[in-house]
C-alpha atoms as a PDB file:
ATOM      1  CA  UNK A   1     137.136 229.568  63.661  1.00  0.00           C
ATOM      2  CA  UNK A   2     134.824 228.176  60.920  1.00  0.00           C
ATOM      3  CA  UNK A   3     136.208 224.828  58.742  1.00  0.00           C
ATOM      4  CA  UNK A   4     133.560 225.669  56.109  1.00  0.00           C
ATOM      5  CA  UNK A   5     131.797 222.403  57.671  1.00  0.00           C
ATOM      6  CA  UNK A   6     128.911 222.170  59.238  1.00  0.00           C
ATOM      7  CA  UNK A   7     129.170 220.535  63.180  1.00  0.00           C
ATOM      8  CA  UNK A   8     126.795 217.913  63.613  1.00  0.00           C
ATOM      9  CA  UNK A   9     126.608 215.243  66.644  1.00  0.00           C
ATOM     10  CA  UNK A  10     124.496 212.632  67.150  1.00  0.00           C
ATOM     11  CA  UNK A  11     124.310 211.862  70.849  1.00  0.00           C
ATOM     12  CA  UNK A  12     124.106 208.845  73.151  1.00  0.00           C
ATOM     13  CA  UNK A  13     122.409 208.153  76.558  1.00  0.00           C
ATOM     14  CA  UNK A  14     125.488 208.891  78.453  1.00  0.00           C
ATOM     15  CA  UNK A  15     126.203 212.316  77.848  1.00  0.00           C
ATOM     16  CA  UNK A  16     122.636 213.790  77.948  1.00  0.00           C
ATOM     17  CA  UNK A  17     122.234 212.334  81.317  1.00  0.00           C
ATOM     18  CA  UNK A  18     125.785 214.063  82.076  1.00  0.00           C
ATOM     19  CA  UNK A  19     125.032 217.000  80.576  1.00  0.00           C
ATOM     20  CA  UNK A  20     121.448 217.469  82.330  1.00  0.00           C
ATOM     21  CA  UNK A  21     122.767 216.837  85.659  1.00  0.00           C
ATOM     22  CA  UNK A  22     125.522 219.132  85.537  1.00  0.00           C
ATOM     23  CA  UNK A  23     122.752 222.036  84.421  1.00  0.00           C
ATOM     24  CA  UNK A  24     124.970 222.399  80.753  1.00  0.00           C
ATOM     25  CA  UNK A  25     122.144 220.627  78.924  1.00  0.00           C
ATOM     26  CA  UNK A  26     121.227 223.536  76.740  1.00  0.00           C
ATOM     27  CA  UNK A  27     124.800 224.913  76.426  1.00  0.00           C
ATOM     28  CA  UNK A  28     126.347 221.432  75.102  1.00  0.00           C
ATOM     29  CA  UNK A  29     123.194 221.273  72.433  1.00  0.00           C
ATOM     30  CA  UNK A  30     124.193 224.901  71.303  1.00  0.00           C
ATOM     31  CA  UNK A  31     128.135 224.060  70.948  1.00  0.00           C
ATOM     32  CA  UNK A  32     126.759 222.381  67.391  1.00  0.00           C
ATOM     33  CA  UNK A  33     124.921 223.307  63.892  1.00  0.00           C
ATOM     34  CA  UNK A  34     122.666 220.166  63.957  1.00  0.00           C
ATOM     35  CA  UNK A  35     122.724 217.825  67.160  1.00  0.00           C
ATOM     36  CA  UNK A  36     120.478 214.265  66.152  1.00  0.00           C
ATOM     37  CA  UNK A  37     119.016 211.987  69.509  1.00  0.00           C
ATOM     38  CA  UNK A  38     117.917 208.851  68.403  1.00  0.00           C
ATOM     39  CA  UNK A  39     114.587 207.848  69.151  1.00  0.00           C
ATOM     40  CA  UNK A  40     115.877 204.708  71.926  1.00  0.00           C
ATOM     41  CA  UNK A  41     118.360 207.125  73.453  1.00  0.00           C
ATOM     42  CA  UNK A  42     115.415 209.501  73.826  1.00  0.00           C
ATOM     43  CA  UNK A  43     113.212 206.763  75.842  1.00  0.00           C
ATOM     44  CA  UNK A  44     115.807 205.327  77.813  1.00  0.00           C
ATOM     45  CA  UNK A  45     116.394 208.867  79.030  1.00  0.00           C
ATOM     46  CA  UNK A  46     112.934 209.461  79.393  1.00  0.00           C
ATOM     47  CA  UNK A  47     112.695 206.253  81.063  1.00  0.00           C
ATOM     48  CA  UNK A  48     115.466 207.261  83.715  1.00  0.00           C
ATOM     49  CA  UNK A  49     113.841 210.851  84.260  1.00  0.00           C
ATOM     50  CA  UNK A  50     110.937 208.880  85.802  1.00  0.00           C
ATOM     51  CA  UNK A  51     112.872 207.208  88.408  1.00  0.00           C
END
């Protein structure tokens, strides 16, 4: 089913972690044309990781 639109997400801290611990990481990323992780939401993950 294609719109004609491209699907783009930009994603908060919340549903990477979610995604990553449930192992669907990679799968949720693919679900979209363009997928944008601001650079905060990137440290505070990377920031949790290390815990």
């Amino acid at each position: 089913m294609s719109t004609g639109r491209s699907l783009r997400v930009v994603l908060d801290t919340s549903p990477l972690i979610v995604l990553s611990k449930l192992g669907l990481l990679k799968e949720g990323i693919e679900l979209f044309e363009e997928v944008e992780i601001p650079t905060g939401v990137l440290k505070e993950v990377m920031r949790n990781r290390a815990r």
